[in-house]
C-alpha atoms as a PDB file:
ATOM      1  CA  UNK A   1       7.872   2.744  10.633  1.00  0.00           C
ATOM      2  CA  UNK A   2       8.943   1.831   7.007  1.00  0.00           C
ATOM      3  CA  UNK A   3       4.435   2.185   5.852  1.00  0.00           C
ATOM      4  CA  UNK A   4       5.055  -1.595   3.803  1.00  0.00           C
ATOM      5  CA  UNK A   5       2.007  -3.056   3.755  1.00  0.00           C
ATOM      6  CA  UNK A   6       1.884  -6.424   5.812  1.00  0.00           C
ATOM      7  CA  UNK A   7      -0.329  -9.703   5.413  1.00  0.00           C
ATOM      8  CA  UNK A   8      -3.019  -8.253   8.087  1.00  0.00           C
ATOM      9  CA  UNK A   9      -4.018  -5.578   5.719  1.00  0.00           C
ATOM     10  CA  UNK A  10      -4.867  -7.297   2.914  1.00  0.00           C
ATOM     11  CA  UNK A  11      -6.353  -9.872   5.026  1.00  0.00           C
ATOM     12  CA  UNK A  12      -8.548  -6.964   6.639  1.00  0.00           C
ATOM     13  CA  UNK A  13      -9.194  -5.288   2.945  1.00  0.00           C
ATOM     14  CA  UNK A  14      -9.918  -8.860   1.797  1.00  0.00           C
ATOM     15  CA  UNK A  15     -12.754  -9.450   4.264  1.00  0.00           C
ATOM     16  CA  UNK A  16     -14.321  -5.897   3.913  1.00  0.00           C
ATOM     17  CA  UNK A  17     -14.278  -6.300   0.131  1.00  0.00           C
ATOM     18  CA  UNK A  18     -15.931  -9.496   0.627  1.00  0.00           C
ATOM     19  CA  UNK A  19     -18.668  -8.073   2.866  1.00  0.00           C
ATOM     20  CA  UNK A  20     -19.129  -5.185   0.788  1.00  0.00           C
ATOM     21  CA  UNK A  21     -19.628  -7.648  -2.212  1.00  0.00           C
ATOM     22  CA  UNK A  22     -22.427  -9.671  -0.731  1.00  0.00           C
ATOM     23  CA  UNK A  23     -24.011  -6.321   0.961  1.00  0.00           C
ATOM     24  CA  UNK A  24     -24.421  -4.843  -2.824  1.00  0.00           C
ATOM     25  CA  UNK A  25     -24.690  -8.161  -3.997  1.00  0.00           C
ATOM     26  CA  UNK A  26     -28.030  -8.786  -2.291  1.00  0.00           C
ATOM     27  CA  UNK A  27     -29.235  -5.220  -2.612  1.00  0.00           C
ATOM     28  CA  UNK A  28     -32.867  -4.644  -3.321  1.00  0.00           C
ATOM     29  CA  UNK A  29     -35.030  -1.292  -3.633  1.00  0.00           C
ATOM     30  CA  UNK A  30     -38.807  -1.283  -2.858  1.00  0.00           C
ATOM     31  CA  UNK A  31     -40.927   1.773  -3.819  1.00  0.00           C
ATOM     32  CA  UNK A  32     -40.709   4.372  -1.872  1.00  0.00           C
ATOM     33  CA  UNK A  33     -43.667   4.382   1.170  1.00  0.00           C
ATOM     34  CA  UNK A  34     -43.884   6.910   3.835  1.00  0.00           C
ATOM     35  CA  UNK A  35     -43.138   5.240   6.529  1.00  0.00           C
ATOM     36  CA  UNK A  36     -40.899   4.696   9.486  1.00  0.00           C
ATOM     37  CA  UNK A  37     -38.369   2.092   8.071  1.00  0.00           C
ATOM     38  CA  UNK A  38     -38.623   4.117   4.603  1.00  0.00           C
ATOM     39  CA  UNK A  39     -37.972   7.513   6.148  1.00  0.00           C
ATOM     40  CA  UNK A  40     -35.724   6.453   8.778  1.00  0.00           C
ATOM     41  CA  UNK A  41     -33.580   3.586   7.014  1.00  0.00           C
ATOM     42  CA  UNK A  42     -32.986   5.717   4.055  1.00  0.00           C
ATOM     43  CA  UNK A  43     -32.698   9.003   6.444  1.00  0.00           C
ATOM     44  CA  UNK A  44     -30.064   6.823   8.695  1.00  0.00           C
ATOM     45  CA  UNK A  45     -27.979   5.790   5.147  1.00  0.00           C
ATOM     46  CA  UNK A  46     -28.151   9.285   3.920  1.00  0.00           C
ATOM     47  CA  UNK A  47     -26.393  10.294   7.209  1.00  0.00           C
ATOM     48  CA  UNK A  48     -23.969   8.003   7.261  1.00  0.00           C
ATOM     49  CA  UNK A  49     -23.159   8.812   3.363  1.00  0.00           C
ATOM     50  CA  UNK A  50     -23.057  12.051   3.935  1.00  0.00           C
ATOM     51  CA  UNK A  51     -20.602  11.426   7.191  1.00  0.00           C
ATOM     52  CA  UNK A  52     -18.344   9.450   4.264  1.00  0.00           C
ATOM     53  CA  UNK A  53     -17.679  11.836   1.908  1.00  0.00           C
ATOM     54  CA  UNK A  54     -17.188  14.781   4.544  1.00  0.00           C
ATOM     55  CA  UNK A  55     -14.267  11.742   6.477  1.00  0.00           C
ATOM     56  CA  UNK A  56     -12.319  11.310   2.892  1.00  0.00           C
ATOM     57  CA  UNK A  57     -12.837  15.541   1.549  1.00  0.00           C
ATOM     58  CA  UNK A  58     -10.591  15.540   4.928  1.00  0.00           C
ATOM     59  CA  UNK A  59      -8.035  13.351   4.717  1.00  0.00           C
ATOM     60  CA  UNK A  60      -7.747  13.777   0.686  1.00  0.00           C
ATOM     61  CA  UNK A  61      -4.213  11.628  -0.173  1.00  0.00           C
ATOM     62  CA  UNK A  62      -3.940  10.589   3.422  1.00  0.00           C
ATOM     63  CA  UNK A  63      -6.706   8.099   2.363  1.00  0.00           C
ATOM     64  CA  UNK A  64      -6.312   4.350   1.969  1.00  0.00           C
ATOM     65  CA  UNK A  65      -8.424   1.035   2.723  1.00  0.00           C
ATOM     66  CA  UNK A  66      -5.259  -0.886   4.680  1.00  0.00           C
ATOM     67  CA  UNK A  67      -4.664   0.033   7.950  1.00  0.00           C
ATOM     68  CA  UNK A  68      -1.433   0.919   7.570  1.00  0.00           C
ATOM     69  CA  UNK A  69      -0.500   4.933   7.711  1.00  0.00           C
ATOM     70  CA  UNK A  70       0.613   6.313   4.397  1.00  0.00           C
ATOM     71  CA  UNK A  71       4.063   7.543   3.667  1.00  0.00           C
ATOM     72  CA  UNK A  72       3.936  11.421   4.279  1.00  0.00           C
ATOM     73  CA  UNK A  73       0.732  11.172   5.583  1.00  0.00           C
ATOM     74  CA  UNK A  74      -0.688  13.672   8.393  1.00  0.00           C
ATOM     75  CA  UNK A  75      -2.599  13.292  11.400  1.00  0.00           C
ATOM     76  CA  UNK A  76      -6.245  14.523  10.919  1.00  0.00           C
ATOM     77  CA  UNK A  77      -8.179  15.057  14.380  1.00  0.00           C
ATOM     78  CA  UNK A  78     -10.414  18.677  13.349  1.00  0.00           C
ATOM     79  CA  UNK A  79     -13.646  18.027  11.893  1.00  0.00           C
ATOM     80  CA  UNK A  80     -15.605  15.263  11.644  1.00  0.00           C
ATOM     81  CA  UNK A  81     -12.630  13.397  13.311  1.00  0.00           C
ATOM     82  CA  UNK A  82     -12.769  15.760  16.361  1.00  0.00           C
ATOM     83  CA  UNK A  83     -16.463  13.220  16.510  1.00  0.00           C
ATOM     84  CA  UNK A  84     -14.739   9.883  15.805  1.00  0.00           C
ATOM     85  CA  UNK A  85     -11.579   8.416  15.223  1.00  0.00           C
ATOM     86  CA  UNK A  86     -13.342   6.285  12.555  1.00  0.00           C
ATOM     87  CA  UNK A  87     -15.597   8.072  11.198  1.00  0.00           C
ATOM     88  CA  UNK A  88     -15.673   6.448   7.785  1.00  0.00           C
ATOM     89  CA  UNK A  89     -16.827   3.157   9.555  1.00  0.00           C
ATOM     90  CA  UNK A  90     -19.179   4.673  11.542  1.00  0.00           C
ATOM     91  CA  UNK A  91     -21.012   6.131   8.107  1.00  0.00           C
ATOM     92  CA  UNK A  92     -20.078   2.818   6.190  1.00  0.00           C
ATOM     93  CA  UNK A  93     -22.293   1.328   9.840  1.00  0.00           C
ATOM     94  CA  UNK A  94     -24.827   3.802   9.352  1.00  0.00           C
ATOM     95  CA  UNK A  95     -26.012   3.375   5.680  1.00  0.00           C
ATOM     96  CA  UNK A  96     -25.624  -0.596   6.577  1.00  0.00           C
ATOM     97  CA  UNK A  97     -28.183  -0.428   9.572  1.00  0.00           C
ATOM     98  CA  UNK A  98     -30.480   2.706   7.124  1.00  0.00           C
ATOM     99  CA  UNK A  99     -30.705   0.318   4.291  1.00  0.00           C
ATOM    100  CA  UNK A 100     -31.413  -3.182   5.987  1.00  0.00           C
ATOM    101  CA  UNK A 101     -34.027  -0.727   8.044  1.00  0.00           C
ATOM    102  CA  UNK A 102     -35.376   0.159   5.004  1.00  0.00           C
ATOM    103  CA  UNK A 103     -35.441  -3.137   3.503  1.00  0.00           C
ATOM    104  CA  UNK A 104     -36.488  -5.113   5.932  1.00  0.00           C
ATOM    105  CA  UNK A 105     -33.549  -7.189   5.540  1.00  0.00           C
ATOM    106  CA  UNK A 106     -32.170  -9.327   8.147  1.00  0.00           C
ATOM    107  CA  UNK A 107     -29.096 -10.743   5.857  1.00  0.00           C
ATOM    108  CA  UNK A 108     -27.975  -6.897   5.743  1.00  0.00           C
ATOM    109  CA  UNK A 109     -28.326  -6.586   9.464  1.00  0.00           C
ATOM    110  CA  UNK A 110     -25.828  -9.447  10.303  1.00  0.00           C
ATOM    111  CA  UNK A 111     -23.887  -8.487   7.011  1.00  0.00           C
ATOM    112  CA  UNK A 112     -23.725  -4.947   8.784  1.00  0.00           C
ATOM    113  CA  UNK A 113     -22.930  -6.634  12.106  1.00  0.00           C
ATOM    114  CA  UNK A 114     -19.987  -8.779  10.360  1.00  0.00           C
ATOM    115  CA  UNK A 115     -18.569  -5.161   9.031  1.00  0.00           C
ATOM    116  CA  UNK A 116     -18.974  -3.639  12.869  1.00  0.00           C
ATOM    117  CA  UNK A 117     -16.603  -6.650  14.039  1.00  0.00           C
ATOM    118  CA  UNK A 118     -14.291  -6.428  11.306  1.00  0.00           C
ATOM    119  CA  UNK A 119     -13.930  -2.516  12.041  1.00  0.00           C
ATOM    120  CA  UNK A 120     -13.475  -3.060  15.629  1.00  0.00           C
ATOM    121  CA  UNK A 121     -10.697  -5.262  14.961  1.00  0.00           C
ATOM    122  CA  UNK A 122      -9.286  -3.265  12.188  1.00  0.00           C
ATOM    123  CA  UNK A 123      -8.994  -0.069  13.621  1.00  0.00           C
ATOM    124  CA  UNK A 124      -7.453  -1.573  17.015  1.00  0.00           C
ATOM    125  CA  UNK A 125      -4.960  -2.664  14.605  1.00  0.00           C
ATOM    126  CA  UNK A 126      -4.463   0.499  12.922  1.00  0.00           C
ATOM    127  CA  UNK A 127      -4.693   2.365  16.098  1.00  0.00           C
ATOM    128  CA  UNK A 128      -1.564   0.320  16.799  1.00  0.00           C
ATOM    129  CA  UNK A 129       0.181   1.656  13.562  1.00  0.00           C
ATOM    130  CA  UNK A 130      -0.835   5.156  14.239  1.00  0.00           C
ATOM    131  CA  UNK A 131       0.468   5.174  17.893  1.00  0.00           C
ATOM    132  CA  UNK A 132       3.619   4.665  16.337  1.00  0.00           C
ATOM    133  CA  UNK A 133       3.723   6.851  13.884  1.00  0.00           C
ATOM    134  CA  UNK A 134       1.939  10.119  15.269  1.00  0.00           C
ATOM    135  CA  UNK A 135       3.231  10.533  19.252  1.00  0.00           C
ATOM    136  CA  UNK A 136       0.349  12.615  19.547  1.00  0.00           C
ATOM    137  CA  UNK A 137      -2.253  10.323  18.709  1.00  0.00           C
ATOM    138  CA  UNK A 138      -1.942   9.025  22.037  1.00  0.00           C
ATOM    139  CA  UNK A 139      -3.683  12.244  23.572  1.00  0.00           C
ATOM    140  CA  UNK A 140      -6.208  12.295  20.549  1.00  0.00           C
ATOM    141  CA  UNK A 141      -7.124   8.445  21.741  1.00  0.00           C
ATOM    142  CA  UNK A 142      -7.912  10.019  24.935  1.00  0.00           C
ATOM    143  CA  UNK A 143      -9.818  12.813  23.764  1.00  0.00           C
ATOM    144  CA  UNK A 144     -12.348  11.284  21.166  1.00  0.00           C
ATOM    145  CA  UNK A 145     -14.206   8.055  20.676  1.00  0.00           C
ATOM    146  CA  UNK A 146     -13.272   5.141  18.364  1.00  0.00           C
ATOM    147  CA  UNK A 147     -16.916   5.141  16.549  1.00  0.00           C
ATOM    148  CA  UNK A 148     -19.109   7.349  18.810  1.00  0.00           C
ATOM    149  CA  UNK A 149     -17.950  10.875  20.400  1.00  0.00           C
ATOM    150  CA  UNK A 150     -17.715   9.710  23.680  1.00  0.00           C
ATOM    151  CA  UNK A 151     -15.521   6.707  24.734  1.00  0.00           C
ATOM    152  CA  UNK A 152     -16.428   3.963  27.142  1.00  0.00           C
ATOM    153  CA  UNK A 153     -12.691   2.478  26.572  1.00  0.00           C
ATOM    154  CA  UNK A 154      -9.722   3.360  24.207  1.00  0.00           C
END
C-alpha cells in the first residue's frame, strides 16, 4: 500500500469538518443547574473527552483525520484500543450525546447522529486500509469491538 491519500478521504474529512462546524457553530452554554441533563450531559462529554485525549497520547504520530494508514505507522491495539477499535469516535459520540443532553438540544442530537453514520462508514473504510496494511489486524477485528468492547458484527 503506497499511504497516498485518495478522493474518499477528503470526502470523509470534508463531511466531519462540516459537522463539526455546525456542532460548534450552534453551541450554547446555560448556567450550570444540578440536575440530571446538567450532571449527566456534561459528565457523559467529560468521558468521552477524556477517552480522546487518552486515544491520540497513544497513537502520538500514528495520528491523522483520513482514513488512510500513515507511512511508518504502527498498529496500536493495548490500551484504550484493547476497548475499541475507534475509540476516538466513540469519545467524539460521547461528548456529542453529553452536550445535546445537557443542552437540551435536538439539532446536536441528529448533528451527533449524522457524525455516528459518517464514522460507521468511515472506519469500515479504513478498516479496509488497515486489513491491508497490518496482517494482524484481522485477529484484532475479531477480538475487540468497532465502537463498543463487545462486537455484535465485524
Amino acid at each position: 500500500m503506497n499511504n497516498q491519500k485518495g478522493v474518499r478521504d477528503y470526502v470523509f474529512v470534508g463531511i466531519q469538518a462540516v459537522l463539526f462546524g455546525l456542532y460548534f457553530y450552534y453551541l450554547q452554554f446555560s448556567p450550570l443547574e444540578a440536575n440530571l441533563p446538567t450532571i449527566g450531559g456534561l459528565g457523559l462529554a467529560a468521558i468521552g473527552s477524556n477517552l480522546i485525549v487518552m486515544a491520540i497520547l497513544q497513537l502520538r504520530t500514528t495520528l491523522s483525520p483520513f482514513p488512510t494508514p500513515v507511512a511508518d505507522g504502527q498498529l496500536i491495539t493495548t490500551g484504550v484500543y484493547s476497548l475499541a477499535r475507534h475509540p476516538i469516535y466513540v469519545g467524539v459520540l460521547l461528548m456529542g450525546v453529553g452536550y445535546a443532553w445537557y443542552a437540551h438540544s435536538s439539532l446536536h442530537y441528529l448533528l451527533t447522529l449524522a457524525l455516528a453514520i459518517l464514522f460507521y462508514f468511515k472506519s469500515s473504510y479504513e478498516e479496509k486500509l488497515l486489513l491491508s496494511v497490518y496482517p494482524e489486524y484481522a485477529a484484532y477485528r475479531q477480538r475487540v469491538g468497532r465502537f463498543l468492547p463487545w462486537s455484535f458484527t465485524a
